[in-house]
N, C-alpha and C. Protein backbone atom coordinates (compact mmCIF):
# COMPACT_ATOMS: atom_id res chain seq x y z
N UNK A 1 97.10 104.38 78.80
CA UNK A 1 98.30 103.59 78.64
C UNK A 1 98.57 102.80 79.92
N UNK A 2 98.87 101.62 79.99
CA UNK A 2 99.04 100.58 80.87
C UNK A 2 100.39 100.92 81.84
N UNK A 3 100.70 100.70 82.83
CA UNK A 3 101.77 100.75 83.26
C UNK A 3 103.07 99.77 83.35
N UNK A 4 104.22 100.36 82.88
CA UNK A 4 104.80 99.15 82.19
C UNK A 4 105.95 99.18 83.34
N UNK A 5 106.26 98.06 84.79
CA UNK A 5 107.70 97.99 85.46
C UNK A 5 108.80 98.22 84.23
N UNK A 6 109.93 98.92 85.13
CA UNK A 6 110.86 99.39 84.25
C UNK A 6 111.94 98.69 85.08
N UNK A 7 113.01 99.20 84.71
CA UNK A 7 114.17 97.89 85.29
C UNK A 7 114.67 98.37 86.92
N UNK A 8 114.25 99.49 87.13
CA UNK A 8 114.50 100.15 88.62
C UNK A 8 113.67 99.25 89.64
N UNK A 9 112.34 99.11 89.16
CA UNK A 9 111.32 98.47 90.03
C UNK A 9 111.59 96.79 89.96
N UNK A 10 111.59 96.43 89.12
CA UNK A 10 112.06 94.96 88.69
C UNK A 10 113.12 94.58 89.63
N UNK A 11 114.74 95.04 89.95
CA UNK A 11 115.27 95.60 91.05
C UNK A 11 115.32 95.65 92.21
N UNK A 12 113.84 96.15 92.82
CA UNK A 12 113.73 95.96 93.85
C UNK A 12 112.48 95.37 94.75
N UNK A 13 111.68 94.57 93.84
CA UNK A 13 110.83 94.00 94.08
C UNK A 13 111.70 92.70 95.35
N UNK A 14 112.78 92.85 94.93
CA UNK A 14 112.97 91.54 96.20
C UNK A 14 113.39 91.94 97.51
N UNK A 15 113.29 93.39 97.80
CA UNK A 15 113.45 93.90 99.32
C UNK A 15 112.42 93.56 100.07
N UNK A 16 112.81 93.21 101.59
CA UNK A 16 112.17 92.81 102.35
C UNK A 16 111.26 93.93 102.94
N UNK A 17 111.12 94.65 102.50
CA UNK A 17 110.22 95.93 103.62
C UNK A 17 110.59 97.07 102.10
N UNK A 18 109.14 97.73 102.42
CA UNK A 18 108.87 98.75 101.96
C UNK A 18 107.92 100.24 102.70
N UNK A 19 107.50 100.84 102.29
CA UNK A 19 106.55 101.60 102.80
C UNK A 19 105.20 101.88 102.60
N UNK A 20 103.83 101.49 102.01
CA UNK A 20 102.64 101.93 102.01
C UNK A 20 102.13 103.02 102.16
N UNK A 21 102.04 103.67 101.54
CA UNK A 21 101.31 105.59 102.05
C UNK A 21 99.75 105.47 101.74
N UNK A 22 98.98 105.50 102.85
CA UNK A 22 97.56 105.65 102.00
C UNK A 22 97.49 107.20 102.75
N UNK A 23 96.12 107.47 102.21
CA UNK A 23 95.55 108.71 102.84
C UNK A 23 94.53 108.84 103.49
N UNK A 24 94.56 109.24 105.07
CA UNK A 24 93.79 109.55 105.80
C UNK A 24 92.81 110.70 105.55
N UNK A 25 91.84 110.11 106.56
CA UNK A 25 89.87 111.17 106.00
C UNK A 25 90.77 112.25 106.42
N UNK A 26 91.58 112.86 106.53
CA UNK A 26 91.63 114.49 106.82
C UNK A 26 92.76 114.66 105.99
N UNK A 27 92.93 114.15 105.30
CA UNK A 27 94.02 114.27 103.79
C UNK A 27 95.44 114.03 104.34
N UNK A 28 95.88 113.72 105.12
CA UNK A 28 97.39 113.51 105.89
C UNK A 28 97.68 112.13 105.03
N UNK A 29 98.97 111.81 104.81
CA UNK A 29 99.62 110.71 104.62
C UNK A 29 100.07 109.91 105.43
N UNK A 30 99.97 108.53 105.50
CA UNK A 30 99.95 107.83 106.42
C UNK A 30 100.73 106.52 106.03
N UNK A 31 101.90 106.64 106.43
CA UNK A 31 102.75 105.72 105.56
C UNK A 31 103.28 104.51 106.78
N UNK A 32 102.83 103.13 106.20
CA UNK A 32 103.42 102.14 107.09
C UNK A 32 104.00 101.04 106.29
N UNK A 33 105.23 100.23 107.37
CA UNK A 33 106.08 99.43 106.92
C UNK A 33 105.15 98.47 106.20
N UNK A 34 105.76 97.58 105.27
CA UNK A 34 104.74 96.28 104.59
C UNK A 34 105.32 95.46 104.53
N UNK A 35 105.25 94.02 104.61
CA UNK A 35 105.81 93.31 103.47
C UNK A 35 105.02 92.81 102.38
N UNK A 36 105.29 92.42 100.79
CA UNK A 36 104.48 92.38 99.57
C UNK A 36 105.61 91.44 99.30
N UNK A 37 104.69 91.50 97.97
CA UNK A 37 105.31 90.47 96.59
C UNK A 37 104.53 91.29 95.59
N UNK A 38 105.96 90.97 94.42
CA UNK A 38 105.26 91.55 93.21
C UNK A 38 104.61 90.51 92.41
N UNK A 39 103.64 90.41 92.23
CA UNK A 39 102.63 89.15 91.13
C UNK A 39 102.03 89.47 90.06
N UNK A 40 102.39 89.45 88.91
CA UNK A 40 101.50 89.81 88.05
C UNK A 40 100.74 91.10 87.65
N UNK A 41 102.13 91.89 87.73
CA UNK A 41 102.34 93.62 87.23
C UNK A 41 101.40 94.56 88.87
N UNK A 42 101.29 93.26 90.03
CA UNK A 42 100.73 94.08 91.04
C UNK A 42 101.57 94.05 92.53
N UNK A 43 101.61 94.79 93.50
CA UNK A 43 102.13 94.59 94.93
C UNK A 43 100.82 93.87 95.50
N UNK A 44 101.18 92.73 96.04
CA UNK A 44 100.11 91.98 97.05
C UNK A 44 100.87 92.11 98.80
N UNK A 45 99.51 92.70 99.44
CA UNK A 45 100.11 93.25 100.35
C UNK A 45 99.38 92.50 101.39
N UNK A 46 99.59 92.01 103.12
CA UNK A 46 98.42 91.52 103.88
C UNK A 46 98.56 92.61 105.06
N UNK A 47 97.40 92.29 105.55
CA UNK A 47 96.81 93.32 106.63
C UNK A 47 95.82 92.25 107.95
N UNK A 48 96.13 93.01 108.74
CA UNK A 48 94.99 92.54 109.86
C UNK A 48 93.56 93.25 109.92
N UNK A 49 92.68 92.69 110.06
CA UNK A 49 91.14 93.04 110.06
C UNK A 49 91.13 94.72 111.31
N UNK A 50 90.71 95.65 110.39
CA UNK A 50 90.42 96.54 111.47
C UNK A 50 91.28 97.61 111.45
N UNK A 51 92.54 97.33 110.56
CA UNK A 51 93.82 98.06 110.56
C UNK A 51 93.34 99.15 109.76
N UNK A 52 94.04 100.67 110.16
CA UNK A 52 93.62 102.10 109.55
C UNK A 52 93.76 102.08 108.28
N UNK A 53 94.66 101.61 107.43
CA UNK A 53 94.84 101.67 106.15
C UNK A 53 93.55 100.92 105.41
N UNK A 54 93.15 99.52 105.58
CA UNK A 54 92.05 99.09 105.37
C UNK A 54 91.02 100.35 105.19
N UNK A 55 90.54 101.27 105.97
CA UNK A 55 89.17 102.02 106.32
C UNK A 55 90.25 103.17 105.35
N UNK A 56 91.39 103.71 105.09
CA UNK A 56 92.07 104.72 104.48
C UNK A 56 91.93 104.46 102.81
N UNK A 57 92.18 103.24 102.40
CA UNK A 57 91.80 102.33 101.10
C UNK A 57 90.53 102.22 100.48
N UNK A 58 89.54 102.07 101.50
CA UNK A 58 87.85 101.64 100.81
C UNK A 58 87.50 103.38 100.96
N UNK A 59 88.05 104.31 101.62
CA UNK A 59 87.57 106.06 101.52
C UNK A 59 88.26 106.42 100.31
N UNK A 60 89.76 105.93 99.94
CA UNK A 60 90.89 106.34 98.90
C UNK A 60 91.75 105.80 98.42
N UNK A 61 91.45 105.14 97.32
CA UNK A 61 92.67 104.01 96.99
C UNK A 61 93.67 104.50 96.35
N UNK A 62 93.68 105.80 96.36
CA UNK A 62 94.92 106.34 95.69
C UNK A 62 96.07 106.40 96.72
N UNK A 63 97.48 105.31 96.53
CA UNK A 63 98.22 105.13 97.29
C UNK A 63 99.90 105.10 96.63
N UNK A 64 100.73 104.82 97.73
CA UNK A 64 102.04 105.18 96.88
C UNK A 64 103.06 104.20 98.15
N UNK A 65 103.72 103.01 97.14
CA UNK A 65 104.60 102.40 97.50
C UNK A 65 105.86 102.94 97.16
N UNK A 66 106.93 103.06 98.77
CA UNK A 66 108.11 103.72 98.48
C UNK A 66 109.15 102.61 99.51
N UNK A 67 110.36 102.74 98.45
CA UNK A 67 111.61 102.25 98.83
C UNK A 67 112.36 102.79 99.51
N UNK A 68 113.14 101.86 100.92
CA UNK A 68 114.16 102.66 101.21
C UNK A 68 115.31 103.03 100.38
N UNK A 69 116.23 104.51 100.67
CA UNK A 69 117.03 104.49 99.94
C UNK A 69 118.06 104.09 99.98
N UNK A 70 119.53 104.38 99.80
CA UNK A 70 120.62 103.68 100.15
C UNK A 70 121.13 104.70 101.16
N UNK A 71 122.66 104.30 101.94
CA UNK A 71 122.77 105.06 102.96
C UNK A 71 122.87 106.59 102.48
N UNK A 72 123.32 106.65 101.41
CA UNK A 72 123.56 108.33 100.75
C UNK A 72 122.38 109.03 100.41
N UNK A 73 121.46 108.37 100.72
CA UNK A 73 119.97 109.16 99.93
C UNK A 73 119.66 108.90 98.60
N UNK A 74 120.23 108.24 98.12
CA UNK A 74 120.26 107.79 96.62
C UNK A 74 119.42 106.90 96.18
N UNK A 75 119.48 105.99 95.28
CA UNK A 75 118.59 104.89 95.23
C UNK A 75 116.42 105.13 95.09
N UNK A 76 115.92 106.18 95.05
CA UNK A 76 114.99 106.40 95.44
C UNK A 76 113.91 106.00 94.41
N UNK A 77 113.13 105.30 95.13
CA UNK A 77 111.71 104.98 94.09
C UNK A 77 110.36 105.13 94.61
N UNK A 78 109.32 105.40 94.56
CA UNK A 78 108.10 105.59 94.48
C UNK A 78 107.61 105.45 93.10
N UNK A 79 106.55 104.65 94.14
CA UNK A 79 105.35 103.99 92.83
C UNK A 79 103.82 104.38 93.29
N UNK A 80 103.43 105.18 92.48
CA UNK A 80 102.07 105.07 92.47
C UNK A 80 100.99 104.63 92.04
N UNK A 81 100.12 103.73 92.99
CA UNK A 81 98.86 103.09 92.46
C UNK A 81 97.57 103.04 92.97
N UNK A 82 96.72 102.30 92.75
CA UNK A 82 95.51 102.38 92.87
C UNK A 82 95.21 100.82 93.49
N UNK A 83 94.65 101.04 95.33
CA UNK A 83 94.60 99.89 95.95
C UNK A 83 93.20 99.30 96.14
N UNK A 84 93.15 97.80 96.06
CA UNK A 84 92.09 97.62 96.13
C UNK A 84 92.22 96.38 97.37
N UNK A 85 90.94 96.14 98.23
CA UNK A 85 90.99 94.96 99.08
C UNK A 85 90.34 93.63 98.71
N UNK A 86 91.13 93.15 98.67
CA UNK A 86 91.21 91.68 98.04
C UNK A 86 90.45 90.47 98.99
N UNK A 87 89.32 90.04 98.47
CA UNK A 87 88.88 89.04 100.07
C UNK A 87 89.55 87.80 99.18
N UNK A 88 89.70 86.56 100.12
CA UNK A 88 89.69 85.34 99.91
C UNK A 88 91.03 84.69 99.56
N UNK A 89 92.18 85.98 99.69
CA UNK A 89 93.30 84.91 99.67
C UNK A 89 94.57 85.27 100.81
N UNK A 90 95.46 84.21 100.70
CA UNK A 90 95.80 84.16 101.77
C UNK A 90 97.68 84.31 101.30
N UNK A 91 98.39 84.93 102.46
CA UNK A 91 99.73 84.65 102.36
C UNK A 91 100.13 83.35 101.87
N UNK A 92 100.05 82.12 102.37
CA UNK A 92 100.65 81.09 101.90
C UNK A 92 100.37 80.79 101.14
N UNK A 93 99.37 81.47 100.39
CA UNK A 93 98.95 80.40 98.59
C UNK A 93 99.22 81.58 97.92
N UNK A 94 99.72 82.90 97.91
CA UNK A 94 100.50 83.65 97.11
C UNK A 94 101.76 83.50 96.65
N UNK A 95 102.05 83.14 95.38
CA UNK A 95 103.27 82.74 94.66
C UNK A 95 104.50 83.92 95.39
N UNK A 96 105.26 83.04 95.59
CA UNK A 96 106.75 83.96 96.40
C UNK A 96 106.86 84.32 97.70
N UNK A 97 105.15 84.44 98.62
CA UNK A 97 105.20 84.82 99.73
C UNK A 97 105.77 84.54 100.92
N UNK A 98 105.42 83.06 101.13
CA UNK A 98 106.16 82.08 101.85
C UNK A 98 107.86 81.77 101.84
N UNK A 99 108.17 82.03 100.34
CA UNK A 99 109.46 82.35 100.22
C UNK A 99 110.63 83.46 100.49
N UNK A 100 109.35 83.79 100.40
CA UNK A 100 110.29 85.38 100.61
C UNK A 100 110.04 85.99 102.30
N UNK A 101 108.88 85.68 102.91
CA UNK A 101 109.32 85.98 104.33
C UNK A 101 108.83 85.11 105.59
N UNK A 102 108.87 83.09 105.29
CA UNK A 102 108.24 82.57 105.70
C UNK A 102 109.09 82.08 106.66
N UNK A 103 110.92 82.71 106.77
CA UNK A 103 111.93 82.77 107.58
C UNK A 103 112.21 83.53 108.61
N UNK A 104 110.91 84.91 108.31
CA UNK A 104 111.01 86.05 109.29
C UNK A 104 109.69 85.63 109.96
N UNK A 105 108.77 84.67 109.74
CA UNK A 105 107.67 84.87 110.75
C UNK A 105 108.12 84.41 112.46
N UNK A 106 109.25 83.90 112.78
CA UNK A 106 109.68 83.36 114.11
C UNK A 106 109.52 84.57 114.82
N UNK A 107 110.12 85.48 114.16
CA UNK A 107 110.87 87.08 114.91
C UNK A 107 109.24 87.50 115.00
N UNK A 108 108.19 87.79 114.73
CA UNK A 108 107.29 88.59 115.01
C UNK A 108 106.36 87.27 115.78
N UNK A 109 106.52 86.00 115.87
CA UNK A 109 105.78 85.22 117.39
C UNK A 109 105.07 84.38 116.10
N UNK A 110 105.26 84.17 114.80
CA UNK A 110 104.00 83.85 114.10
C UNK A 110 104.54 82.62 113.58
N UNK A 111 103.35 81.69 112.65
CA UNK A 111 103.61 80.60 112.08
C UNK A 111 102.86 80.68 110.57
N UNK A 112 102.96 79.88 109.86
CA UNK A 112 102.36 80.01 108.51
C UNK A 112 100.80 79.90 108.96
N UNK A 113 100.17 79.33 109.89
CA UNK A 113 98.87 79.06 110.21
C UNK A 113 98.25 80.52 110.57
N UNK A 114 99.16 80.86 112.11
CA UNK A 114 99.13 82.20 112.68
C UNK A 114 98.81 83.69 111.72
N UNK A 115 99.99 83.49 111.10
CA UNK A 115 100.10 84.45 109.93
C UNK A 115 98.38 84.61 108.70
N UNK A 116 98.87 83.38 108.65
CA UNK A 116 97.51 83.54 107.47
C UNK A 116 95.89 84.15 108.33
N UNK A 117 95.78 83.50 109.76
CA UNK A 117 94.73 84.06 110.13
C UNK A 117 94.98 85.31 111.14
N UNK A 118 96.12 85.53 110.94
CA UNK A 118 95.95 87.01 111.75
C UNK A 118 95.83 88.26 110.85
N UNK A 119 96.78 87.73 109.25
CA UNK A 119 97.24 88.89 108.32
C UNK A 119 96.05 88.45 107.44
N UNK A 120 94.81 88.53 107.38
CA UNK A 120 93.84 87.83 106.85
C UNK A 120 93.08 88.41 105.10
N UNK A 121 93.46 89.22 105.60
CA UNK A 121 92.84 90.45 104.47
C UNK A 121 94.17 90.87 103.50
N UNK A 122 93.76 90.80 102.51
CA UNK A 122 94.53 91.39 100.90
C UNK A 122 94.44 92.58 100.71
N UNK A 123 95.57 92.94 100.28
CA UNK A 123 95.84 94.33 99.27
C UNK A 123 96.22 94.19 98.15
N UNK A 124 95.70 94.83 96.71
CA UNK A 124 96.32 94.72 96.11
C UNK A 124 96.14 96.15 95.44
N UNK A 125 97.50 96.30 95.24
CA UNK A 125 98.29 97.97 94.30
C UNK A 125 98.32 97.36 93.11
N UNK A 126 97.48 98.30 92.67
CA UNK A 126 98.38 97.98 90.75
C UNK A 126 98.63 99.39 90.44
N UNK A 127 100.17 99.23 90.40
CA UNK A 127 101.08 100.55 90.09
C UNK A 127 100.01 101.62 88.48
N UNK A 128 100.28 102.61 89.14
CA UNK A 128 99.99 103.72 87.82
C UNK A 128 101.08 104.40 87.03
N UNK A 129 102.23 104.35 87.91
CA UNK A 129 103.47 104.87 87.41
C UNK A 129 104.19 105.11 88.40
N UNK A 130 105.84 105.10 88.16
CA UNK A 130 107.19 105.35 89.39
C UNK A 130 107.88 106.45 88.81
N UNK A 131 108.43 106.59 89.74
CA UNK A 131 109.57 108.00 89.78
C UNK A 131 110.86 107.56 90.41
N UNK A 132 111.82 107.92 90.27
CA UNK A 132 113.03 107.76 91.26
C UNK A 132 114.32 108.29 90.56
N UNK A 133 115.36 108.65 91.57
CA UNK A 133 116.67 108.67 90.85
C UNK A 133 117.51 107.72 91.63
């Protein structure tokens, strides 16, 4: 059975930051900040060449995108999917990307040029199923 977004995830696909959990060769979880877009029932995620999750992904693509919650602990979602590395595309020609955080690249020193060749490498999650209350 396919995995179908439900209206929790739909929701919060427009937060600026999330979390990434892959799993490290000695089975530990290894969870880092991201920014994504949701495209086409998938999280598209970028990375720099060399980065641990990259080498954590091609050993185990079994991974789990999680939301912050609200200040009460409430709000909670995790999604679990199955990641794969994506060659050949880039932040700025991903539908929403540029839109959605092409205002925050000043704050980290970057430019749409910068960005695209530093964050060079693709992720892509396609959810297996979420949980949350």
């Amino acid at each position: 059975m396919a995995f179908e977004p439900d209206e929790k995830l739909l929701k919060r696909v427009d937060e600026p930051l999330a979390w990434l959990t892959t799993v490290t060769p000695t089975n530990r979880p290894a969870p880092r900040p991201i920014w994504f877009v949701y495209v086409d029932g998938a999280f598209i995620v970028f990375s720099q060449t060399g980065a641990a999750k990259l080498k954590h992904i091609t050993a185990n693509p079994n991974v789990s995108i999680n939301f912050n919650t609200n200040t009460g602990g409430g709000d909670v979602l995790v999604v679990s999917g199955t990641a794969e590395i994506v060659e050949g595309i880039k932040a700025s020609t991903t539908p929403g990307y540029l839109d959605k955080y092409e205002a925050l690249y000043a704050g980290i020193g970057s430019d749409v040029a910068k960005f695209d060749a530093e964050y060079n490498v693709g992720i892509r999650v396609t959810p297996t199923k979420s949980w949350g209350f």
